[in-house]
PDB file of N, CA and C in Angstrom:
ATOM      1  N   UNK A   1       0.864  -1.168   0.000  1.00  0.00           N
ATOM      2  CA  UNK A   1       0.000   0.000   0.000  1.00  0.00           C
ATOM      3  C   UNK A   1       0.907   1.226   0.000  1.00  0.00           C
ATOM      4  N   UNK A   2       0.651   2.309  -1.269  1.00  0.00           N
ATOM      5  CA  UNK A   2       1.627   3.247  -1.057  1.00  0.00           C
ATOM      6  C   UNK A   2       0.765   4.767  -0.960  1.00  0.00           C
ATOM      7  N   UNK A   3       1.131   5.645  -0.252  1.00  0.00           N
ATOM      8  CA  UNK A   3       0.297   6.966  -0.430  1.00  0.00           C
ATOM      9  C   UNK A   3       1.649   7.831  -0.978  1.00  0.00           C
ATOM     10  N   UNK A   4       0.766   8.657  -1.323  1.00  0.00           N
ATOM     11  CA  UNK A   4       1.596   9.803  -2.132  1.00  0.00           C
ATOM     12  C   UNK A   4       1.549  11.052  -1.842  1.00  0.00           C
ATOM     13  N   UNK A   5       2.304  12.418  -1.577  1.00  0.00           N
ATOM     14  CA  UNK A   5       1.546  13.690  -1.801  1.00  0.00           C
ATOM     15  C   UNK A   5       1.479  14.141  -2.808  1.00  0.00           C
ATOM     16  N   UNK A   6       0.614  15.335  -2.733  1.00  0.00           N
ATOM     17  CA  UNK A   6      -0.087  15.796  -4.303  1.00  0.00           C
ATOM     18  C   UNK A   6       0.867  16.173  -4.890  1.00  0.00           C
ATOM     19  N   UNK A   7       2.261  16.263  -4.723  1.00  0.00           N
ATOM     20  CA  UNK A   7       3.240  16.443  -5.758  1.00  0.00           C
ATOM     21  C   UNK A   7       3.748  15.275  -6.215  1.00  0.00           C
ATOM     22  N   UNK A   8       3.043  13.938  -6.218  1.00  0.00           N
ATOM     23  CA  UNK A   8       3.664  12.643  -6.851  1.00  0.00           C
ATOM     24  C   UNK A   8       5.060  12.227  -5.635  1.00  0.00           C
ATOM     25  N   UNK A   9       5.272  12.499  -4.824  1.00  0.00           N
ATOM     26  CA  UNK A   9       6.292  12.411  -4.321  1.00  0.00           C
ATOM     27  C   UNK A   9       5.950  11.210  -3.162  1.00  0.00           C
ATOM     28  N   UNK A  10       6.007   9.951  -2.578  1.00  0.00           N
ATOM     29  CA  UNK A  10       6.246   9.204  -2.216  1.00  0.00           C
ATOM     30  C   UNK A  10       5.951   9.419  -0.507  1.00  0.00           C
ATOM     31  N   UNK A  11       4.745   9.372   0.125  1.00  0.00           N
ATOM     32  CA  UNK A  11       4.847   9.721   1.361  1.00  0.00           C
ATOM     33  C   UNK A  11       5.146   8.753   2.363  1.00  0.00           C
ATOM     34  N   UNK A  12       4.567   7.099   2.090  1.00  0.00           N
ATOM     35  CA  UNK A  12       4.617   6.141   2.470  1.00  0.00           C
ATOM     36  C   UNK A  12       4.015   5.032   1.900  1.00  0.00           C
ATOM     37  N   UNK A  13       4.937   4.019   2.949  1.00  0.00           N
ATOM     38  CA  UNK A  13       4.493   2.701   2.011  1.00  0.00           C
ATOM     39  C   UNK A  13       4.232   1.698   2.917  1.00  0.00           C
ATOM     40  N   UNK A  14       3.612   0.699   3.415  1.00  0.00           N
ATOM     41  CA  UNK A  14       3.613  -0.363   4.157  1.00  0.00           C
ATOM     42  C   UNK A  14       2.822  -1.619   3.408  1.00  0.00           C
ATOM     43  N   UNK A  15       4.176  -2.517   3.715  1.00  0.00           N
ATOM     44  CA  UNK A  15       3.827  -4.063   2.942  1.00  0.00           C
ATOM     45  C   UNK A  15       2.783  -4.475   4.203  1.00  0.00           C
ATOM     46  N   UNK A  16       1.725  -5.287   3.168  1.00  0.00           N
ATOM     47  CA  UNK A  16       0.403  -5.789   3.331  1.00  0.00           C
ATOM     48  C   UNK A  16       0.099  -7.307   4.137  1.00  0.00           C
ATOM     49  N   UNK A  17       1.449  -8.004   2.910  1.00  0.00           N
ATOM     50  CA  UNK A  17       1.152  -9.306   3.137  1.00  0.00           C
ATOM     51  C   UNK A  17       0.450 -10.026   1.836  1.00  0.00           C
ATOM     52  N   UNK A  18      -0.065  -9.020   1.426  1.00  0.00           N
ATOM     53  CA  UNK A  18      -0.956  -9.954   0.580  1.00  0.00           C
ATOM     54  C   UNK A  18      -1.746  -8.666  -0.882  1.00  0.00           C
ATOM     55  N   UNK A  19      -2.734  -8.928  -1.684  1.00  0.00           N
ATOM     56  CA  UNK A  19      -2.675  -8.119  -2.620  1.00  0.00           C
ATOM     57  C   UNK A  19      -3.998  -7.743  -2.599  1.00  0.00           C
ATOM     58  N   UNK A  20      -4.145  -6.666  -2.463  1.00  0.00           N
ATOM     59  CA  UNK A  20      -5.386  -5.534  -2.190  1.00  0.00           C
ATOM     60  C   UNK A  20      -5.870  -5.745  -3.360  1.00  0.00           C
ATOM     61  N   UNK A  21      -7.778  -6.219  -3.307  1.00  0.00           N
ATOM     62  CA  UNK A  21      -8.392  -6.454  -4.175  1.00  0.00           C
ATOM     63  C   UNK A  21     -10.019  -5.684  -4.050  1.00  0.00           C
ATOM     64  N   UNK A  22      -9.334  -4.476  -3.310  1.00  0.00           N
ATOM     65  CA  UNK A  22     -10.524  -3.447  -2.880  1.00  0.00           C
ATOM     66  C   UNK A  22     -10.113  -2.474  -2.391  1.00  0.00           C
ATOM     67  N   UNK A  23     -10.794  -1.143  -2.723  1.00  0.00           N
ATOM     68  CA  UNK A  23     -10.536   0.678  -2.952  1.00  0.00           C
ATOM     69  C   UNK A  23     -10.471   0.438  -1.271  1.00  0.00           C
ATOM     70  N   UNK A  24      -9.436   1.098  -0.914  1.00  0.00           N
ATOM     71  CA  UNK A  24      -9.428   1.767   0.829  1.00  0.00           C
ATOM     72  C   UNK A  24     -10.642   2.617   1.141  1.00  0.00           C
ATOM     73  N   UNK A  25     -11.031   2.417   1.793  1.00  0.00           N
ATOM     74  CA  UNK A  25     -12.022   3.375   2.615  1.00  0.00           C
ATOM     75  C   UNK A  25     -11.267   4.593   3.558  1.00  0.00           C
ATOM     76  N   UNK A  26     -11.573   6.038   4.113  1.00  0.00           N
ATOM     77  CA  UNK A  26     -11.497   6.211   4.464  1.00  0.00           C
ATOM     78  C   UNK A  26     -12.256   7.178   5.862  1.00  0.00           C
ATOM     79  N   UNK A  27     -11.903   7.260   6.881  1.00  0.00           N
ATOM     80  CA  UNK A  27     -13.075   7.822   7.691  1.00  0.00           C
ATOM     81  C   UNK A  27     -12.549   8.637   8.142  1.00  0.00           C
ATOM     82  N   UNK A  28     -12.805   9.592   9.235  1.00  0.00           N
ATOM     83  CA  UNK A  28     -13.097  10.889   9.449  1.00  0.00           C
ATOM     84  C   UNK A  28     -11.433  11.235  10.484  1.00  0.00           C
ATOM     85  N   UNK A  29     -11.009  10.624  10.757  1.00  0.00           N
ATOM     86  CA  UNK A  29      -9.829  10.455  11.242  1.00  0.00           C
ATOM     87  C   UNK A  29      -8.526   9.891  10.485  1.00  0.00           C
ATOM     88  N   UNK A  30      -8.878   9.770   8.864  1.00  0.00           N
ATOM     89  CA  UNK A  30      -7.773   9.708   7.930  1.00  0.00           C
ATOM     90  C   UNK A  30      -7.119   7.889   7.996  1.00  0.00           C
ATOM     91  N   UNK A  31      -8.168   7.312   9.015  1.00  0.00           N
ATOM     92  CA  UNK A  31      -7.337   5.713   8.663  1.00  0.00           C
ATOM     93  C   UNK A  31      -8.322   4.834   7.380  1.00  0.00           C
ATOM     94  N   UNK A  32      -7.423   4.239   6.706  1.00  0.00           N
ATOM     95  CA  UNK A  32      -7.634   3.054   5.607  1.00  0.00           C
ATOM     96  C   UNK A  32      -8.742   2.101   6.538  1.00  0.00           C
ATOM     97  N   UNK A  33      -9.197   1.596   5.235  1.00  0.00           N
ATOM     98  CA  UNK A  33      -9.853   0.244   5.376  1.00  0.00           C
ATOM     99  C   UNK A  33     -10.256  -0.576   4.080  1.00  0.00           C
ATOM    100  N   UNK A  34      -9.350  -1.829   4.302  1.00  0.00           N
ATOM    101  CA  UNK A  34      -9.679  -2.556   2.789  1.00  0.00           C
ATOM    102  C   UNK A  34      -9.641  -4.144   2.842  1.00  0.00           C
ATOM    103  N   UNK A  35      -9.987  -4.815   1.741  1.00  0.00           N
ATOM    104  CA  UNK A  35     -10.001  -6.103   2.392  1.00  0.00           C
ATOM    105  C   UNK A  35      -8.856  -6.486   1.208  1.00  0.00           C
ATOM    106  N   UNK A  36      -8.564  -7.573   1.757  1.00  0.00           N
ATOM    107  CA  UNK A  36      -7.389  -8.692   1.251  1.00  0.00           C
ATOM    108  C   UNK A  36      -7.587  -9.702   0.635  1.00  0.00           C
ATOM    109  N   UNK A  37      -6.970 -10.386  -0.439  1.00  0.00           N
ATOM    110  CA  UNK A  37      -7.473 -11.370  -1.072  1.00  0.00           C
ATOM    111  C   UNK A  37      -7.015 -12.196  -0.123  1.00  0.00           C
ATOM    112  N   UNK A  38      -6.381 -12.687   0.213  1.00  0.00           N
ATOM    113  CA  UNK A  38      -5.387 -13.372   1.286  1.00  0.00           C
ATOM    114  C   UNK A  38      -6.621 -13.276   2.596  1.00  0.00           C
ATOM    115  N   UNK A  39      -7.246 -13.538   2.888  1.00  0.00           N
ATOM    116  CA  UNK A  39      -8.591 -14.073   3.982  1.00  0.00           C
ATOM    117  C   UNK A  39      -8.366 -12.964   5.199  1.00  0.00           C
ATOM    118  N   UNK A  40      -8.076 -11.685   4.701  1.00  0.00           N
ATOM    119  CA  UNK A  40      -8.469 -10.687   5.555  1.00  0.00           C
ATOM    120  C   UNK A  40      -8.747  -9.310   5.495  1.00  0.00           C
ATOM    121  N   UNK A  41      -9.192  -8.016   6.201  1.00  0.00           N
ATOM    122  CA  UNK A  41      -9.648  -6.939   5.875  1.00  0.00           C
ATOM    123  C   UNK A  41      -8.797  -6.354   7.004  1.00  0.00           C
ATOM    124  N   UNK A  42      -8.196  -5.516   6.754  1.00  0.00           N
ATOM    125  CA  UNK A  42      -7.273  -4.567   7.104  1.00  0.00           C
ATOM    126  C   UNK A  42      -8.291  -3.060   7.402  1.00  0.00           C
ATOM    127  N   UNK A  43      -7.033  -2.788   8.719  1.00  0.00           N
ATOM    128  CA  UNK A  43      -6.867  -0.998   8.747  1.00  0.00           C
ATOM    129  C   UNK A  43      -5.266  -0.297   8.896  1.00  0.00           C
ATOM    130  N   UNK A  44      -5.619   0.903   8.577  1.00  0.00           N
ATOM    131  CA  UNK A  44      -4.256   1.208   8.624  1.00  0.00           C
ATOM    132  C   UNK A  44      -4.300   2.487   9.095  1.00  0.00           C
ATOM    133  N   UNK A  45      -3.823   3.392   9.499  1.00  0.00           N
ATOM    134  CA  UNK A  45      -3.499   5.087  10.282  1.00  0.00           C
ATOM    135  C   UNK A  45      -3.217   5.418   9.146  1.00  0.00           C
ATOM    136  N   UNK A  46      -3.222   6.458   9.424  1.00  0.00           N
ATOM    137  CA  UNK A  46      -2.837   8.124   8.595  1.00  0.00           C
ATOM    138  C   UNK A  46      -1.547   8.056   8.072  1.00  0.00           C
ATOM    139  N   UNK A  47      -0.850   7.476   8.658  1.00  0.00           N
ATOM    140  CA  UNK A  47       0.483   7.759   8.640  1.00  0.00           C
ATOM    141  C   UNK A  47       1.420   5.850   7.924  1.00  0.00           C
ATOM    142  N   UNK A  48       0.607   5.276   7.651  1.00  0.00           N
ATOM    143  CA  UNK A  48       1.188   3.805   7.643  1.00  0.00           C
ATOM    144  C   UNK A  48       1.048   2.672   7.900  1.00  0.00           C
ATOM    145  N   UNK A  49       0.765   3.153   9.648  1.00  0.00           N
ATOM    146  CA  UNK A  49       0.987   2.074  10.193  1.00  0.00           C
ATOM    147  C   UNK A  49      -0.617   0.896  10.319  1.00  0.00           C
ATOM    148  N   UNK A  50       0.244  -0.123  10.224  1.00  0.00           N
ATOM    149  CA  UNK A  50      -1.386  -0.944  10.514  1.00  0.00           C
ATOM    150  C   UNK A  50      -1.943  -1.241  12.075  1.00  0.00           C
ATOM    151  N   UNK A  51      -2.946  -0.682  11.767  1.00  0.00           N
ATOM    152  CA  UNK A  51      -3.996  -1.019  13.199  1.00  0.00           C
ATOM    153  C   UNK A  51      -4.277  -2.058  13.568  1.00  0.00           C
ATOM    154  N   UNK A  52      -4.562  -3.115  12.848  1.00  0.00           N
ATOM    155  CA  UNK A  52      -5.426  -4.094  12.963  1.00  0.00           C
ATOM    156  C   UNK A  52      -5.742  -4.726  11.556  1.00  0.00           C
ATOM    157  N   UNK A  53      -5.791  -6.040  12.113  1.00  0.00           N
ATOM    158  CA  UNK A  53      -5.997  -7.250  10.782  1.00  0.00           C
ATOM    159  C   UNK A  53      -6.901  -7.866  11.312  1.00  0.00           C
ATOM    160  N   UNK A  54      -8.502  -8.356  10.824  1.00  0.00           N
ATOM    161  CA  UNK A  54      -9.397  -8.810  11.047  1.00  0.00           C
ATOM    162  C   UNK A  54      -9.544 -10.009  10.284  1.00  0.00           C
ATOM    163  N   UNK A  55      -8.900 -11.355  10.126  1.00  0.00           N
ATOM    164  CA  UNK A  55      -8.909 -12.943   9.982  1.00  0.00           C
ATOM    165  C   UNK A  55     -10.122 -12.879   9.363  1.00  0.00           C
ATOM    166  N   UNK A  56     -10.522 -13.466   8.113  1.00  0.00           N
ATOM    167  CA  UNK A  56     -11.924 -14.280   7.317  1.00  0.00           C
ATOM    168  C   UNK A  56     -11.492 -15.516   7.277  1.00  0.00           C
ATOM    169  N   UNK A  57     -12.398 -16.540   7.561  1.00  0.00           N
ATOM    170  CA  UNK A  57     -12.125 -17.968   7.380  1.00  0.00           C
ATOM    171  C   UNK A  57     -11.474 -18.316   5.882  1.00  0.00           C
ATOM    172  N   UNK A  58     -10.671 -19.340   6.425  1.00  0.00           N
ATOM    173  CA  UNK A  58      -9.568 -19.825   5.508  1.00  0.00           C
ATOM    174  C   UNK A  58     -10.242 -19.931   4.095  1.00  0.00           C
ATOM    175  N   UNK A  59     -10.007 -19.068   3.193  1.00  0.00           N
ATOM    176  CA  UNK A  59     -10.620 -19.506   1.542  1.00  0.00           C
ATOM    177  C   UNK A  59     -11.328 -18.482   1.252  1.00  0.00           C
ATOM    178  N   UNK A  60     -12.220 -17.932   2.076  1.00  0.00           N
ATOM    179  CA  UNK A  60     -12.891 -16.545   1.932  1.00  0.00           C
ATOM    180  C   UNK A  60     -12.239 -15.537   1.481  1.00  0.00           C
ATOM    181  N   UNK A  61     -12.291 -14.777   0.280  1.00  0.00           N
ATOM    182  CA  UNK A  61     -11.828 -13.149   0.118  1.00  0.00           C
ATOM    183  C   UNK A  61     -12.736 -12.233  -0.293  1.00  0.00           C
ATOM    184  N   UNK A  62     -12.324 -11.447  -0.331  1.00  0.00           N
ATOM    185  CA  UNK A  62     -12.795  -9.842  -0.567  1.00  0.00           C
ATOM    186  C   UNK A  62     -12.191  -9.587  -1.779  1.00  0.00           C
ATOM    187  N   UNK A  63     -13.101  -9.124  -3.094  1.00  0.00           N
ATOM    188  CA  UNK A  63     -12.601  -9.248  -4.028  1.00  0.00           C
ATOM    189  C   UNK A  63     -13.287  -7.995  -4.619  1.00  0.00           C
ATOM    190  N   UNK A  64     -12.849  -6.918  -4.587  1.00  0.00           N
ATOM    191  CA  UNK A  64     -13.465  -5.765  -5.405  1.00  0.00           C
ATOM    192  C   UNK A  64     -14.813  -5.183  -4.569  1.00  0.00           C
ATOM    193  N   UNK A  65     -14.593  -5.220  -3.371  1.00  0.00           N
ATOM    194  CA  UNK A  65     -16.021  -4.789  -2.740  1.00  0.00           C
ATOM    195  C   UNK A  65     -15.183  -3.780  -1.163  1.00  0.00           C
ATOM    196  N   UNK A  66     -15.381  -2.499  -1.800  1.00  0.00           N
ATOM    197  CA  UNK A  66     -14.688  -1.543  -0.770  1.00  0.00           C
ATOM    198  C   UNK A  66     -16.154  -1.341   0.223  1.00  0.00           C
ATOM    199  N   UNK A  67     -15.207  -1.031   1.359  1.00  0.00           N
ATOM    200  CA  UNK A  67     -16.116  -0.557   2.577  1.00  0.00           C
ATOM    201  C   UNK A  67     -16.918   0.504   2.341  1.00  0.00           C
ATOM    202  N   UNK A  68     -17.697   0.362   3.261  1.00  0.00           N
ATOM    203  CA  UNK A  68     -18.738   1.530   3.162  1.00  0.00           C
ATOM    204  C   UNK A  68     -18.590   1.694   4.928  1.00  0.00           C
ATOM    205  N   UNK A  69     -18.650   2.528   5.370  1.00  0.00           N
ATOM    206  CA  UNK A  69     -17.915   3.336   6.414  1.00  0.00           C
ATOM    207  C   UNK A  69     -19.535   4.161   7.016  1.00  0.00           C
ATOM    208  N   UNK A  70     -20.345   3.784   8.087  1.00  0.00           N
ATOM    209  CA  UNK A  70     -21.643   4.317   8.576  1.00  0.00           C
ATOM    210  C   UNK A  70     -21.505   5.489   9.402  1.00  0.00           C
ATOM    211  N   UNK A  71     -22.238   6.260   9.921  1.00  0.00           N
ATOM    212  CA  UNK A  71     -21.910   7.327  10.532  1.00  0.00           C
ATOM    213  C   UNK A  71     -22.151   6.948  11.870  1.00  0.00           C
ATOM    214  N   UNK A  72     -22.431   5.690  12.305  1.00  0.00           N
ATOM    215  CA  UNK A  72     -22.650   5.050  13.930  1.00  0.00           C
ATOM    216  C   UNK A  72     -20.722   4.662  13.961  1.00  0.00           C
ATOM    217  N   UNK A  73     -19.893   4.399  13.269  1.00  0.00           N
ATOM    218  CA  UNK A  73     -19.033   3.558  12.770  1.00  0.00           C
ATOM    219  C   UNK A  73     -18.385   2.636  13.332  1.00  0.00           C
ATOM    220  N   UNK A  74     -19.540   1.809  12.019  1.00  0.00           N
ATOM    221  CA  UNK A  74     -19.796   0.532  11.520  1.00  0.00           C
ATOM    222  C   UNK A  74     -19.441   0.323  10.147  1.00  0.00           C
ATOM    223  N   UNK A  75     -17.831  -0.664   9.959  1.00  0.00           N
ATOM    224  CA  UNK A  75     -17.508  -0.645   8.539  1.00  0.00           C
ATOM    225  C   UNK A  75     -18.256  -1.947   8.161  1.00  0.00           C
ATOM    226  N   UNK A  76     -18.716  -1.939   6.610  1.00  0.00           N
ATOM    227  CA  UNK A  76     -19.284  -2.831   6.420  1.00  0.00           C
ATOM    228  C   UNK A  76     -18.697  -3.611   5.038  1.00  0.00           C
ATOM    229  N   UNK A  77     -18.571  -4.679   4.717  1.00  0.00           N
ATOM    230  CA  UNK A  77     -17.418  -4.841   3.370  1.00  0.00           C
ATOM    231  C   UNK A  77     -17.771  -6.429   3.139  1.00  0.00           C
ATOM    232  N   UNK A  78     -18.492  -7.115   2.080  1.00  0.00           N
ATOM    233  CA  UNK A  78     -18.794  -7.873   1.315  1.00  0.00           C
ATOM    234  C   UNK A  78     -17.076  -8.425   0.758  1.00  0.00           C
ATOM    235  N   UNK A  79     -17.740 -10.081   1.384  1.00  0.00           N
ATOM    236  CA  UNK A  79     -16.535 -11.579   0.969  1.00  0.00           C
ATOM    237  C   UNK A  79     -17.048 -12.182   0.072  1.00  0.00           C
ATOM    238  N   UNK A  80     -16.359 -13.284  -0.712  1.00  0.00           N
ATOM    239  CA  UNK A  80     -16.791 -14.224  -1.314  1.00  0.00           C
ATOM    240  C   UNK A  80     -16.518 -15.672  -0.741  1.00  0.00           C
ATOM    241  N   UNK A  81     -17.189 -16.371  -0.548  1.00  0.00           N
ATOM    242  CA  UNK A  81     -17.253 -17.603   0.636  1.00  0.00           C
ATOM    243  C   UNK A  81     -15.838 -18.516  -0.214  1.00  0.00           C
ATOM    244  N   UNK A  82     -15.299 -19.186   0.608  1.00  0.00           N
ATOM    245  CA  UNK A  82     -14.320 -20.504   0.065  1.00  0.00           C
ATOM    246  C   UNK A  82     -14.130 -19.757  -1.686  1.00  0.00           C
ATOM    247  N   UNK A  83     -13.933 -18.448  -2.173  1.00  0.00           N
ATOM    248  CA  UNK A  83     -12.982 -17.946  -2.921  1.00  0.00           C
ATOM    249  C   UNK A  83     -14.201 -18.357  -4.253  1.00  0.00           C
ATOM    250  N   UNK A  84     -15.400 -18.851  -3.835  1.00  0.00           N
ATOM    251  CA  UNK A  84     -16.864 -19.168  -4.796  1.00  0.00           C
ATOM    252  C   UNK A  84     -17.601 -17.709  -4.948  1.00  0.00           C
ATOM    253  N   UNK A  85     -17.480 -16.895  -6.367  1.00  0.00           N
ATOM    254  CA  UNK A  85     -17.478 -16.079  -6.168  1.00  0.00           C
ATOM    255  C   UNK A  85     -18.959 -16.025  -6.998  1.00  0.00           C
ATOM    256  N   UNK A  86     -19.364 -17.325  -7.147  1.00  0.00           N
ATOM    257  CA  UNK A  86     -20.811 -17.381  -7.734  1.00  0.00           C
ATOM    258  C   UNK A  86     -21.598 -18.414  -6.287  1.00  0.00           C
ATOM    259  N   UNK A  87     -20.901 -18.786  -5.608  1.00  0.00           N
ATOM    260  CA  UNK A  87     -21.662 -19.863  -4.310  1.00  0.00           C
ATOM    261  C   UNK A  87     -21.930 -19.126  -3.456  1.00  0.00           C
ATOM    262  N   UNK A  88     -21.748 -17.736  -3.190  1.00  0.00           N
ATOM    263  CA  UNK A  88     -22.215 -17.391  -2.057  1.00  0.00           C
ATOM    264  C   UNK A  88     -21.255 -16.001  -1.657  1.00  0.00           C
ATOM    265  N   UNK A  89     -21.891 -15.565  -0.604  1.00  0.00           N
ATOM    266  CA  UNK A  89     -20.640 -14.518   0.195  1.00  0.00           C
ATOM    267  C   UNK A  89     -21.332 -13.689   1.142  1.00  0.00           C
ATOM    268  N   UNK A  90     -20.924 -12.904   1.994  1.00  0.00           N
ATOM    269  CA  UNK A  90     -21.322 -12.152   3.552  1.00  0.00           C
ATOM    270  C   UNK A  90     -20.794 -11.311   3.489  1.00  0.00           C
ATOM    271  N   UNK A  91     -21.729 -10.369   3.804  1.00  0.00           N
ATOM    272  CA  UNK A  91     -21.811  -9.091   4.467  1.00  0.00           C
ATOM    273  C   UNK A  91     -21.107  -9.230   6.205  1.00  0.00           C
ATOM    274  N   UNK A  92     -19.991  -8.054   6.152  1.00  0.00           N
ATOM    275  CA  UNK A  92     -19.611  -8.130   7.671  1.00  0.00           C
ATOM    276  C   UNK A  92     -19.494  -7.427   7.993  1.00  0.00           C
ATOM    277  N   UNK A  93     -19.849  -6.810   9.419  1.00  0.00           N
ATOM    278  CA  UNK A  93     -19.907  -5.739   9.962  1.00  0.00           C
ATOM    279  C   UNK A  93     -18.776  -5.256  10.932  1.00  0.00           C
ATOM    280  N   UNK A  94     -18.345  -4.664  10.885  1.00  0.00           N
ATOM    281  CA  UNK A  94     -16.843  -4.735  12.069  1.00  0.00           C
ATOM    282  C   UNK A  94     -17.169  -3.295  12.435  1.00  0.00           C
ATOM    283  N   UNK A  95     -17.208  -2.949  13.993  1.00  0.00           N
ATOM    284  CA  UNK A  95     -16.155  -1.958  14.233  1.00  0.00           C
ATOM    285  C   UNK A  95     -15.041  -1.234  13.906  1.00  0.00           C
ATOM    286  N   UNK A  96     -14.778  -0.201  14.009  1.00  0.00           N
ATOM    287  CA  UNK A  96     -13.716   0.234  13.508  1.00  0.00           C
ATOM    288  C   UNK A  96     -12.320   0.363  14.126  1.00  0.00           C
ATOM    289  N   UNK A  97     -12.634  -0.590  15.617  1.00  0.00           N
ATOM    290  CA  UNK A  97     -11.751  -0.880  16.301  1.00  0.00           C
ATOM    291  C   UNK A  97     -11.401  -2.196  15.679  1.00  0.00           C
ATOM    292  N   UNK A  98     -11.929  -2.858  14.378  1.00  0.00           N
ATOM    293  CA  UNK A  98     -11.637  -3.816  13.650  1.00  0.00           C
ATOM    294  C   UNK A  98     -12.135  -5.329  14.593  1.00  0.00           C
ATOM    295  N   UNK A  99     -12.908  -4.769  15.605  1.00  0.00           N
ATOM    296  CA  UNK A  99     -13.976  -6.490  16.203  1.00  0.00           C
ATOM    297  C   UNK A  99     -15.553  -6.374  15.398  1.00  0.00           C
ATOM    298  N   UNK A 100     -15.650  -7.804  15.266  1.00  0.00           N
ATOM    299  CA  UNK A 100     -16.406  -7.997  14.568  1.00  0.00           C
ATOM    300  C   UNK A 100     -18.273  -7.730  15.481  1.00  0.00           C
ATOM    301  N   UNK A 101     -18.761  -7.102  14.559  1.00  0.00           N
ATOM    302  CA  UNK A 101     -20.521  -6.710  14.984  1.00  0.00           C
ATOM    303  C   UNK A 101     -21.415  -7.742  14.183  1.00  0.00           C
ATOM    304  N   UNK A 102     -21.470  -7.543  13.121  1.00  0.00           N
ATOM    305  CA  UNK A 102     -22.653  -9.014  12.647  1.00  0.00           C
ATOM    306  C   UNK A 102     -21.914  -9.864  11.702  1.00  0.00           C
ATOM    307  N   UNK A 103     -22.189 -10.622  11.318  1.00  0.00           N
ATOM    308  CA  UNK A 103     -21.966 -10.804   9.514  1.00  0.00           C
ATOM    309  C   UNK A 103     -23.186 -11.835   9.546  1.00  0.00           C
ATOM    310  N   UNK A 104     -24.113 -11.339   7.281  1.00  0.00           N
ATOM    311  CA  UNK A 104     -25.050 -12.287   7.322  1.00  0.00           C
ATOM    312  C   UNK A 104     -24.270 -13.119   5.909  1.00  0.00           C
ATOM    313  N   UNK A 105     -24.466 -14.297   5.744  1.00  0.00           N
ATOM    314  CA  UNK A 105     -23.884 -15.217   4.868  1.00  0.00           C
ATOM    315  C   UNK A 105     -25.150 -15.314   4.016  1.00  0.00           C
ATOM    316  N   UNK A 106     -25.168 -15.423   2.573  1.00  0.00           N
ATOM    317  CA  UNK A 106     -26.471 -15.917   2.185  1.00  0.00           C
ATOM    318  C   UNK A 106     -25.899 -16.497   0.711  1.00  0.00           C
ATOM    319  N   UNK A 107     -26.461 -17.093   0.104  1.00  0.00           N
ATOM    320  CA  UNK A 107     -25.794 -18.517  -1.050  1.00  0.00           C
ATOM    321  C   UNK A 107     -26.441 -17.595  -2.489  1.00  0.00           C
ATOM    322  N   UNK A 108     -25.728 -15.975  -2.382  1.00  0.00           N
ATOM    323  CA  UNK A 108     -26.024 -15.339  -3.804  1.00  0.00           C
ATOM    324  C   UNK A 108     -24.936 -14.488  -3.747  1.00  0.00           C
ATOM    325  N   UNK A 109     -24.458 -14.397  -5.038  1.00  0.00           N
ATOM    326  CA  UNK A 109     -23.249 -13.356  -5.517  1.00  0.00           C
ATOM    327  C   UNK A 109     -23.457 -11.964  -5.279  1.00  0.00           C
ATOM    328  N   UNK A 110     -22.149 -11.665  -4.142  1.00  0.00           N
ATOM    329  CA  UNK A 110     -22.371 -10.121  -3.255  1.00  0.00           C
ATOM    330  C   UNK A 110     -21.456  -9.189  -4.577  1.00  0.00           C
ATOM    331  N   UNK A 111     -21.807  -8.475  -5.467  1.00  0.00           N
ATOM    332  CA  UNK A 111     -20.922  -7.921  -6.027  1.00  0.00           C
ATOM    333  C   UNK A 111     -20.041  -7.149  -5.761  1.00  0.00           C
ATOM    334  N   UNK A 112     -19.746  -5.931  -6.083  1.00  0.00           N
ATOM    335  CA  UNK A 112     -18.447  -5.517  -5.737  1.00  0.00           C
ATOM    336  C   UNK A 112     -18.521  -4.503  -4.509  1.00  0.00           C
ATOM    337  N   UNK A 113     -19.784  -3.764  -4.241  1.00  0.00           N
ATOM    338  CA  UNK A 113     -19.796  -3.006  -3.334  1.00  0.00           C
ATOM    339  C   UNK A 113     -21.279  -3.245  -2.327  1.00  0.00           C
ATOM    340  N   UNK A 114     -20.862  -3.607  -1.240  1.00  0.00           N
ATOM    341  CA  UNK A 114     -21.883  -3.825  -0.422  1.00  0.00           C
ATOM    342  C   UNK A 114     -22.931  -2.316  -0.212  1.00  0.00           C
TER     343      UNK A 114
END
């Protein structure tokens, strides 16, 4: 993940782990939020650093479906079950302290933005 300032110039960078397959979110305090193909959804600070990594069961990713960020905040960000991106997938609700609030699973294709 790299940010930039508006002069193209290189502000920071922090390795992931894995390859971002969804637009960062951001909220009112300037931290990221995105999910991972690699079976997890990330946050990150203003500045780099990562906050918190929130685990999806083994096979599950997030594939083109950026957060949507509530004004209670409640991030909310659509998986695709066991990597079946026509079998199914869930809606999950996390905190933005990155613990988890609901998730509903249901056996129809969540497209890209919850």
């Amino acid at each position: 993940l790299y940010a930039f300032y508006p002069n193209g110039t290189l502000k920071w960078k922090t390795y992931t782990g894995s390859g971002m397959r969804s637009s960062p979110s951001l909220d009112k305090n300037g931290n990221l939020y995105f999910g991972m193909w690699h079976s997890k959804i990330m946050s990150v600070t203003p500045d780099g650093a990562i906050r918190w990594t929130f685990p999806l069961p083994e096979g599950d990713r997030v594939w083109g479906s950026t957060a949507a960020i509530s004004d209670d905040g409640t991030g909310y960000i659509g998986s695709c079950i066991n990597m079946d991106m026509n079998g199914g997938g869930e809606i999950i609700a996390l905190g933005l302290d990155g613990t988890l609030k609901n998730s509903v699973s249901k056996k129809i294709h969540i497209p890209f933005h919850p």
